[in-house]
C-alpha atoms as a PDB file:
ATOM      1  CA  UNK A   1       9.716 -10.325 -38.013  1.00  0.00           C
ATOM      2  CA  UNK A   2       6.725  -7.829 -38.230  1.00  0.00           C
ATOM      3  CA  UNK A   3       7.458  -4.586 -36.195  1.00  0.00           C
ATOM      4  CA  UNK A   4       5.732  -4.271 -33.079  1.00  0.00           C
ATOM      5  CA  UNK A   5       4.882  -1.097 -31.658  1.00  0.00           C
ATOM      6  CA  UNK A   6       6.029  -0.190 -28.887  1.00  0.00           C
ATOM      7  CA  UNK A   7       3.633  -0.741 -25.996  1.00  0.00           C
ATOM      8  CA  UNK A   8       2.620   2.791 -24.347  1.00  0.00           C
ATOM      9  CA  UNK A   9       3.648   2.485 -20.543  1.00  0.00           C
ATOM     10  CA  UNK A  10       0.871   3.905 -18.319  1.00  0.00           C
ATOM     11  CA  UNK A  11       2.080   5.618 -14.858  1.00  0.00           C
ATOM     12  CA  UNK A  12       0.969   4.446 -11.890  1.00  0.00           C
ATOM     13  CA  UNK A  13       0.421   6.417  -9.069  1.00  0.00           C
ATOM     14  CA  UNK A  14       1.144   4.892  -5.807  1.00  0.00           C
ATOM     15  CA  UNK A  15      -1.022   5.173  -3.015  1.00  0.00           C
ATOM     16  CA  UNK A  16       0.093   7.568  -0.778  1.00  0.00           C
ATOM     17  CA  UNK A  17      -0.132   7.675   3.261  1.00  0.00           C
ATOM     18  CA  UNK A  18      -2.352   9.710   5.469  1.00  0.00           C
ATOM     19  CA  UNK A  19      -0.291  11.999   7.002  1.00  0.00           C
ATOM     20  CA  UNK A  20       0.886  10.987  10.676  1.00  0.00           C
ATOM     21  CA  UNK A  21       1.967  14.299  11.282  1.00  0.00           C
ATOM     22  CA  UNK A  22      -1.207  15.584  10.369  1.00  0.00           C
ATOM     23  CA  UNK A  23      -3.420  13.213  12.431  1.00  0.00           C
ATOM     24  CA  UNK A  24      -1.350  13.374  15.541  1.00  0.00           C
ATOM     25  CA  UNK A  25      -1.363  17.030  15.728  1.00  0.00           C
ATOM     26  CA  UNK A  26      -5.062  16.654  15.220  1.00  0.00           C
ATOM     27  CA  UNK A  27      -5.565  14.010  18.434  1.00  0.00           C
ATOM     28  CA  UNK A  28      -3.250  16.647  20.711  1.00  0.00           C
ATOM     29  CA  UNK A  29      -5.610  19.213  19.662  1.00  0.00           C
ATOM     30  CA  UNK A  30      -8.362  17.381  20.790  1.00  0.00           C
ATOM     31  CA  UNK A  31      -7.025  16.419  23.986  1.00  0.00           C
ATOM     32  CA  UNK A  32      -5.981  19.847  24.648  1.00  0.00           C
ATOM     33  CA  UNK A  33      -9.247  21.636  24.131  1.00  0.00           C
ATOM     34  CA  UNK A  34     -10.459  18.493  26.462  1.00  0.00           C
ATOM     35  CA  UNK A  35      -8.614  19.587  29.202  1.00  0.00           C
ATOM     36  CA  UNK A  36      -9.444  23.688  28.481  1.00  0.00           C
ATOM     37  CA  UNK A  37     -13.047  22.644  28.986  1.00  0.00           C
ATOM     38  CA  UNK A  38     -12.301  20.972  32.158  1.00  0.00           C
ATOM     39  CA  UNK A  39     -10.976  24.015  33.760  1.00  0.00           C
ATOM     40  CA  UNK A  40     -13.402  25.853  32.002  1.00  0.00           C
ATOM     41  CA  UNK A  41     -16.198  23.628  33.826  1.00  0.00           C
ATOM     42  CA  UNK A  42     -14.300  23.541  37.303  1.00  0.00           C
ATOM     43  CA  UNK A  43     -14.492  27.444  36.751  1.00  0.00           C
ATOM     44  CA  UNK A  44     -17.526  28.124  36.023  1.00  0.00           C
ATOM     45  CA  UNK A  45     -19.857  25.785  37.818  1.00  0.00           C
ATOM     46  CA  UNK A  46     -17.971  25.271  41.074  1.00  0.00           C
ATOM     47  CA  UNK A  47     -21.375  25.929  43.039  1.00  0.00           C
ATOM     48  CA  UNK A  48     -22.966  23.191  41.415  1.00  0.00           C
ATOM     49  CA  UNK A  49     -24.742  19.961  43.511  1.00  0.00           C
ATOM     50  CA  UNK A  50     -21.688  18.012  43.872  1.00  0.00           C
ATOM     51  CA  UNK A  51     -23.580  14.735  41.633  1.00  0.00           C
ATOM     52  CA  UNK A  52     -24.359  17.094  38.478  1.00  0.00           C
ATOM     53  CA  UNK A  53     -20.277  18.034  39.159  1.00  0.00           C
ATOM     54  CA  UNK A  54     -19.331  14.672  38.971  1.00  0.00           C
ATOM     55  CA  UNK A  55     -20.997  13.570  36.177  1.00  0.00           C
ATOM     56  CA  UNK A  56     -19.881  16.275  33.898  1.00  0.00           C
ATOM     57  CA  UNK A  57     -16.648  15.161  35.210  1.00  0.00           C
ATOM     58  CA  UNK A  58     -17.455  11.273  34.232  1.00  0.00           C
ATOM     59  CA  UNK A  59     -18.336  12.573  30.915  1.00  0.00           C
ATOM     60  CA  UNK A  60     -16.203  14.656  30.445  1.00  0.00           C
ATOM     61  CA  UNK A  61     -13.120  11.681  31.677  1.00  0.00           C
ATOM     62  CA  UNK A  62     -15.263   9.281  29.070  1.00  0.00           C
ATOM     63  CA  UNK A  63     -14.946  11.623  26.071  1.00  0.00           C
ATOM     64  CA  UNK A  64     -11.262  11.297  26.591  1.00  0.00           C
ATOM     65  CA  UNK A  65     -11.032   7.822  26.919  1.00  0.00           C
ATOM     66  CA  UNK A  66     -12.771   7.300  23.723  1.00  0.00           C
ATOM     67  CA  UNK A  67     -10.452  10.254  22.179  1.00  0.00           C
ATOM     68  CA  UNK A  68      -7.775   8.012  23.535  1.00  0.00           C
ATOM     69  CA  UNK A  69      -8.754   4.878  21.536  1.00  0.00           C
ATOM     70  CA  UNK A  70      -9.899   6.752  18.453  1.00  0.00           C
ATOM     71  CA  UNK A  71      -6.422   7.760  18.533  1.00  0.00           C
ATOM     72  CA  UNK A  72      -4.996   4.063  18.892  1.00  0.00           C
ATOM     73  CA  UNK A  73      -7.605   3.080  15.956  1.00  0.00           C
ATOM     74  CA  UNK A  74      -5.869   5.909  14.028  1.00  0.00           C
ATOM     75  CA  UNK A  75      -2.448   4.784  14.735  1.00  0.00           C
ATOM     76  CA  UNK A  76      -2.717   1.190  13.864  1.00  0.00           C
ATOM     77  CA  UNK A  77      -4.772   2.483  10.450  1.00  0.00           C
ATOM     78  CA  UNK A  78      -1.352   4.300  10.056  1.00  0.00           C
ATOM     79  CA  UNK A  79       0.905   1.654  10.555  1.00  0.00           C
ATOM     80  CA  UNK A  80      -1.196  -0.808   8.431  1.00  0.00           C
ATOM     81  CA  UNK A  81      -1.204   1.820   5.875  1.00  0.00           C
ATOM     82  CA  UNK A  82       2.132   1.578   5.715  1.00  0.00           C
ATOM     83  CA  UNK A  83       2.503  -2.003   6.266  1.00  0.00           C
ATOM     84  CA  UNK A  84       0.105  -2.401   2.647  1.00  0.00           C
ATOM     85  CA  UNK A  85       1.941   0.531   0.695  1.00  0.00           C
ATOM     86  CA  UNK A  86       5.592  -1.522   1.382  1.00  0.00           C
ATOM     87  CA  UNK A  87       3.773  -4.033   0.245  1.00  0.00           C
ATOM     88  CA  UNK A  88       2.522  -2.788  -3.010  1.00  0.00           C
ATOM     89  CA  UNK A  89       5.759  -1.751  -3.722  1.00  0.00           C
ATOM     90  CA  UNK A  90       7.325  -4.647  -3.476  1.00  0.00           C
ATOM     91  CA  UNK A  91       5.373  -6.614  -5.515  1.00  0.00           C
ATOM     92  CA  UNK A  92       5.131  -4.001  -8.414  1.00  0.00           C
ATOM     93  CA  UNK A  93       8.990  -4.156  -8.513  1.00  0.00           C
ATOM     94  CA  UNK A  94       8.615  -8.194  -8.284  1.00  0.00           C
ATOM     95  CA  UNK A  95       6.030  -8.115 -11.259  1.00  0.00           C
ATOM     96  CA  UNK A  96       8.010  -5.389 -13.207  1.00  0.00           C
ATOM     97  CA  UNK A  97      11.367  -7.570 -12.789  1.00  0.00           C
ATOM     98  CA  UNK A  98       8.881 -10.976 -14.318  1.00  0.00           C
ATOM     99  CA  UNK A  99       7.628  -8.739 -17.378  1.00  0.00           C
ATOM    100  CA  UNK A 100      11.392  -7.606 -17.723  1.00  0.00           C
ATOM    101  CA  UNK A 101      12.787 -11.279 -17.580  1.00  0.00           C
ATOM    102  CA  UNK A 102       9.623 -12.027 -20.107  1.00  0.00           C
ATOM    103  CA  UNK A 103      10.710  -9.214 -22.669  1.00  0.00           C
ATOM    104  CA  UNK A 104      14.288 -10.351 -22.686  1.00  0.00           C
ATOM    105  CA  UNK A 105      13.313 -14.211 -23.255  1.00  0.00           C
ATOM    106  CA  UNK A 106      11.326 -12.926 -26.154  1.00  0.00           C
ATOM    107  CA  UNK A 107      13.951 -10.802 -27.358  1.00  0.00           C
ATOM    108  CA  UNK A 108      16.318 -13.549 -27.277  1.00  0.00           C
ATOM    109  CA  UNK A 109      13.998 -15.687 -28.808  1.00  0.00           C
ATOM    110  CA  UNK A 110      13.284 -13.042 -31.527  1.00  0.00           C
ATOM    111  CA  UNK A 111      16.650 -13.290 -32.669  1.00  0.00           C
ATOM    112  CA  UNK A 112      17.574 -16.336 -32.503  1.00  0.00           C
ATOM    113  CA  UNK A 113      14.259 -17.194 -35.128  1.00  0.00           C
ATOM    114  CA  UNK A 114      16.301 -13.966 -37.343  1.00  0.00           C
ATOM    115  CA  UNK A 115      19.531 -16.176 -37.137  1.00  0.00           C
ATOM    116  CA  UNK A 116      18.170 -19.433 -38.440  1.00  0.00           C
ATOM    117  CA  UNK A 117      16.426 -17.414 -40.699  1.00  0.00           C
ATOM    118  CA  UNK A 118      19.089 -15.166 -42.120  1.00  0.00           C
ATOM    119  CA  UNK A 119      21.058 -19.068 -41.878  1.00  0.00           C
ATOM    120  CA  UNK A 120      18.109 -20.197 -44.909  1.00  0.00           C
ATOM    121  CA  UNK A 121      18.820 -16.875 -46.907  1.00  0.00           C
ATOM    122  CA  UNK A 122      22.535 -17.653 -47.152  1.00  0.00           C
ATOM    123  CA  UNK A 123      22.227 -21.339 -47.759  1.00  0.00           C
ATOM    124  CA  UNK A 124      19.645 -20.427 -50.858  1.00  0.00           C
ATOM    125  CA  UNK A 125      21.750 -17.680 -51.927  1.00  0.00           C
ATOM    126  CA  UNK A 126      24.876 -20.079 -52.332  1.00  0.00           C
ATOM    127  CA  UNK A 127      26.463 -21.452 -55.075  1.00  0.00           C
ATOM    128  CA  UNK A 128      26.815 -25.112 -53.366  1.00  0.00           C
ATOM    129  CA  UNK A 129      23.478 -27.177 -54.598  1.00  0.00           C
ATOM    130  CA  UNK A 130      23.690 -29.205 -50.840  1.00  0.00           C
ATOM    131  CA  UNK A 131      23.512 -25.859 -49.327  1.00  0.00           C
ATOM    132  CA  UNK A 132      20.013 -24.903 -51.566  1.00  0.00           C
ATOM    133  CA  UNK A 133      18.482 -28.500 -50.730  1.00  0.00           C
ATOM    134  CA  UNK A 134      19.631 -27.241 -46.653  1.00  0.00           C
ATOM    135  CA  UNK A 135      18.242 -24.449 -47.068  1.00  0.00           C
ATOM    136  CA  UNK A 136      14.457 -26.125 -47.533  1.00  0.00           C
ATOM    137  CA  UNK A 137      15.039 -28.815 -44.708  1.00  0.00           C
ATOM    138  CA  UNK A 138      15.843 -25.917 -42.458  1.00  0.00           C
ATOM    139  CA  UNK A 139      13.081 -23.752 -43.572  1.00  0.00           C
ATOM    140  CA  UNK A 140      10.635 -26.878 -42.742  1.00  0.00           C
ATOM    141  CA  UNK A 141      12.125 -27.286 -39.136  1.00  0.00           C
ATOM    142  CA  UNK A 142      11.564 -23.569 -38.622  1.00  0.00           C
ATOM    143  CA  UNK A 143       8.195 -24.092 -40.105  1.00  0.00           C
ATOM    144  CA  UNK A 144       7.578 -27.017 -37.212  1.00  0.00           C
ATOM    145  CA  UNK A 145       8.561 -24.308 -34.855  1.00  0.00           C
ATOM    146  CA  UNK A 146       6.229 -21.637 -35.255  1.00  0.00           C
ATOM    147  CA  UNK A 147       3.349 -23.521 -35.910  1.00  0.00           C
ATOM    148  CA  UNK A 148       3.770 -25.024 -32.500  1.00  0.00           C
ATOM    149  CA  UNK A 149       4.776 -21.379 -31.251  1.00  0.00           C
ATOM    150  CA  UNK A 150       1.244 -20.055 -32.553  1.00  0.00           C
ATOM    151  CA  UNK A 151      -0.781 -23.124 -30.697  1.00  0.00           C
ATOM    152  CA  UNK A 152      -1.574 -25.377 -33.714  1.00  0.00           C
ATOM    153  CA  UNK A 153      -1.745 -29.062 -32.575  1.00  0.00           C
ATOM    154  CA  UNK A 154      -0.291 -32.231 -33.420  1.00  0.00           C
ATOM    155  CA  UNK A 155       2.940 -33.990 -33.732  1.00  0.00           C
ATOM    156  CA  UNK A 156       3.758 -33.213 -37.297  1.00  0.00           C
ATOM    157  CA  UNK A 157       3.417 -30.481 -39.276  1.00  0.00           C
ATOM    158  CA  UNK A 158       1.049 -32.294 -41.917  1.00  0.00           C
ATOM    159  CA  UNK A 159      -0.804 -32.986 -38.409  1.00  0.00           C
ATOM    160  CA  UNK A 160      -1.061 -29.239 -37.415  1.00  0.00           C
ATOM    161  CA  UNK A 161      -1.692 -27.867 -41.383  1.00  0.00           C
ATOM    162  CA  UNK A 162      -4.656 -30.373 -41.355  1.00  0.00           C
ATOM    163  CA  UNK A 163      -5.928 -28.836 -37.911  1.00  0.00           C
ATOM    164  CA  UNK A 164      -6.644 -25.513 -39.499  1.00  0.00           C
ATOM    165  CA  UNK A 165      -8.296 -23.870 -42.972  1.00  0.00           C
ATOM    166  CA  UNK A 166      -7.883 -20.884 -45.222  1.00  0.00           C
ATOM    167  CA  UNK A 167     -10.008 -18.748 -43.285  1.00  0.00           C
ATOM    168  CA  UNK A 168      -7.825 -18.160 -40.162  1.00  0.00           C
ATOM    169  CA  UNK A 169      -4.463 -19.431 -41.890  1.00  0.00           C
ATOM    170  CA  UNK A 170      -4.348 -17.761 -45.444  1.00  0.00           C
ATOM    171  CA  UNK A 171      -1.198 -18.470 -46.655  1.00  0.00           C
ATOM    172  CA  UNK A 172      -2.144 -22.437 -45.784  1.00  0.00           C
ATOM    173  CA  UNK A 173      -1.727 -23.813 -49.273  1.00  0.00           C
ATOM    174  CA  UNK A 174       1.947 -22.184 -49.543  1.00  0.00           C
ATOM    175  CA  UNK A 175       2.523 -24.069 -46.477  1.00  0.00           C
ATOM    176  CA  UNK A 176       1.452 -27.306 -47.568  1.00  0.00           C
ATOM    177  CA  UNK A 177       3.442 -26.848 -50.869  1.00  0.00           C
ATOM    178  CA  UNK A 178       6.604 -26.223 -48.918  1.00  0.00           C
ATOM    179  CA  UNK A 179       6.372 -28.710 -46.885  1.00  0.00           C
ATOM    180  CA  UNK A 180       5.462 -31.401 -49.310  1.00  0.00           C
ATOM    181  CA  UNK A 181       8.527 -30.468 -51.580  1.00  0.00           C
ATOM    182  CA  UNK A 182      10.445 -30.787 -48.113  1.00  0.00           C
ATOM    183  CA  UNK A 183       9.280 -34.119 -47.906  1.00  0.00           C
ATOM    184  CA  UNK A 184      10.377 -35.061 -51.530  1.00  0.00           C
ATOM    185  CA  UNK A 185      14.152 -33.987 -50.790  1.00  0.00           C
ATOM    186  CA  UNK A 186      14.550 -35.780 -47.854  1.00  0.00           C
ATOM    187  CA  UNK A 187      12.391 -38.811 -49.086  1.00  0.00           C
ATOM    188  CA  UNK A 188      14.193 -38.984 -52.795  1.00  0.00           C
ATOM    189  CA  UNK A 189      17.798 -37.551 -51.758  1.00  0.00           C
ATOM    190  CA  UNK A 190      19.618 -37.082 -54.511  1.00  0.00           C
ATOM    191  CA  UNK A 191      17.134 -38.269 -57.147  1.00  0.00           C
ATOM    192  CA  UNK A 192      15.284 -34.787 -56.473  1.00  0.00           C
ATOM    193  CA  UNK A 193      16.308 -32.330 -58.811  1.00  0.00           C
ATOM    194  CA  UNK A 194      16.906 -29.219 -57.267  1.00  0.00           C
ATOM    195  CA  UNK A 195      17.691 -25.958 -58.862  1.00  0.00           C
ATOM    196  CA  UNK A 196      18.717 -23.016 -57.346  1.00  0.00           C
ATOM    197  CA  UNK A 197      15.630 -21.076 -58.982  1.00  0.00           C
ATOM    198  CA  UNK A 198      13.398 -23.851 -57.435  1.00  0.00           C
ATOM    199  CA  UNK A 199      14.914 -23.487 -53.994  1.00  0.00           C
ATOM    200  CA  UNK A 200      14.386 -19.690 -53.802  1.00  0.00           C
ATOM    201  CA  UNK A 201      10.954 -20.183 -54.808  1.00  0.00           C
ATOM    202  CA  UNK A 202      10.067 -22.860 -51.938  1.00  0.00           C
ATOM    203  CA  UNK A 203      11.701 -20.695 -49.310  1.00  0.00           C
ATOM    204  CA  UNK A 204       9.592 -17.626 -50.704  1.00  0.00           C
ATOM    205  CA  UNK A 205       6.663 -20.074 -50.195  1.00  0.00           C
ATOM    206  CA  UNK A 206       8.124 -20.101 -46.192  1.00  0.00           C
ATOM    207  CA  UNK A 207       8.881 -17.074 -46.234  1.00  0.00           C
ATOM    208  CA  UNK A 208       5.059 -15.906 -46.676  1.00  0.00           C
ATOM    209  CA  UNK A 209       4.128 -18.147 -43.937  1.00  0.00           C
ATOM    210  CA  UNK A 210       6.283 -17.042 -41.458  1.00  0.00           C
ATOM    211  CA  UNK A 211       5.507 -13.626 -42.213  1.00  0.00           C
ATOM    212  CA  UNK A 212       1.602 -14.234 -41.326  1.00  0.00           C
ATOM    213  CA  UNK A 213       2.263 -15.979 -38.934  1.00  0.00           C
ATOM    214  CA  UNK A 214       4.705 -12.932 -37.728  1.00  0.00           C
ATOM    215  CA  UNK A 215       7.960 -15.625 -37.171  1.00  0.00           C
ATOM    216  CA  UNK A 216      10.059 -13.492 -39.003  1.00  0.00           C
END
C-alpha cells in the first residue's frame, strides 16, 4: 500500500479558568474598602442634617448589595466555567478514543488487504498451475473490494468499471483486461490455458490498479 505520511498532530490548548482565588480576593477587597468608607463617612460628616446622613448611608448599603450580587454573578461564571472546561475535556478524550478506534480498524484493515495480497504473490509464484489460475480469481475478488472501498457503484465489477473513464481512473483498461481474463478462467475451467508467464502478467495488470487506487 502507498505510504502515508504521517499526519502532523496540532496541540491544543485547553481553556483555562479564571482564577477563583484571584476574583475572591478581589470582591473582599471591595467590601473592605466599603466598609473603610463607612467609617470614614460616620467620621467625618457626623454634623450633617440627619436625611443627607442617611442617604449616604442608603447608598452607601446599596453599593454593597450590588457588590454582593456582582459577586454571586462572578461565582456562578466560575462554577459554569468549570462545569464547560470538564466538559471539553471529556469529550476531547471521547473523540480522541473514536479517531483511535478508527486508526486501528484501518490498520487492521490495511493488513489484512497486505495478507490476501502477499496470498496472490505466492499462489503466482508457485509451481502448482491451480495455484496460478487462484491466484487471478483472488486478485479479481480483491479487485471487487476496493473498487467498492473507493465508492464506485454497482453490483459487479463490469458494473462499477463501466461507471467511470480514463480521466479519473487511469489504469481503467488494465482493469478491464484483468478482469475479463478472470472471467475466461472461471467461465472455460480447464479449457483456459494458463501459463505461469500469463498469470504473472494478469496479476501485474492488478497489481497497477490497486496501486492507484492505493489498495496495496
Amino acid at each position: 500500500m502507498a505510504e502515508k505520511k504521517p499526519d502532523k498532530k496540532v496541540e491544543k490548548k485547553e481553556p483555562q479558568a479564571p482564577s477563583a482565588y484571584f476574583l475572591l480576593a478581589l470582591l473582599f477587597l471591595g467590601l473592605f474598602l466599603l466598609s473603610q468608607l463607612m467609617n470614614i463617612v460616620g467620621v467625618l460628616m457626623p454634623g450633617l442634617p440627619s436625611t443627607f446622613n442617611s442617604l449616604i448611608v442608603t447608598f452607601i448599603s446599596s453599593l454593597q448589595v450590588f457588590a454582593a450580587f456582582i459577586s454571586l454573578l462572578f461565582v456562578m461564571g466560575i462554577m459554569y466555567a468549570n462545569f464547560r472546561i470538564g466538559q471539553i475535556k471529556r469529550e476531547a478524550k471521547l473523540k480522541e478514543k473514536v479517531d483511535s478506534a478508527k486508526d486501528i480498524k484501518t490498520q487492521k484493515e490495511e493488513q489484512t488487504e497486505n495478507k490476501k495480497w502477499k496470498r496472490i504473490v505466492e499462489h503466482v509464484s508457485s509451481s502448482n498451475p491451480s495455484d496460478w489460475r487462484l491466484s487471478v480469481l483472488e486478485a479479481d475478488i480483491l479487485l471487487s473490494d476496493a473498487l467498492k472501498e473507493r465508492g464506485y457503484q454497482g453490483e459487479t465489477i463490469a458494473d462499477m468499471l463501466k461507471s467511470t473513464n480514463k480521466d479519473n481512473f487511469k489504469t481503467l483498461d488494465e482493469a478491464w483486461e484483468a478482469h475479463k481474463i478472470r472471467n475466461s478462467i472461471a467461465h472455460e475451467g480447464s479449457e483456459f490455458v494458463l501459463s505461469q508467464r500469463e498469470a504473472k502478467r494478469v496479476v501485474s495488470l492488478f497489481e497497477d490498479v490497486f496501486r492507484e487506487l492505493y489498495f496495496i
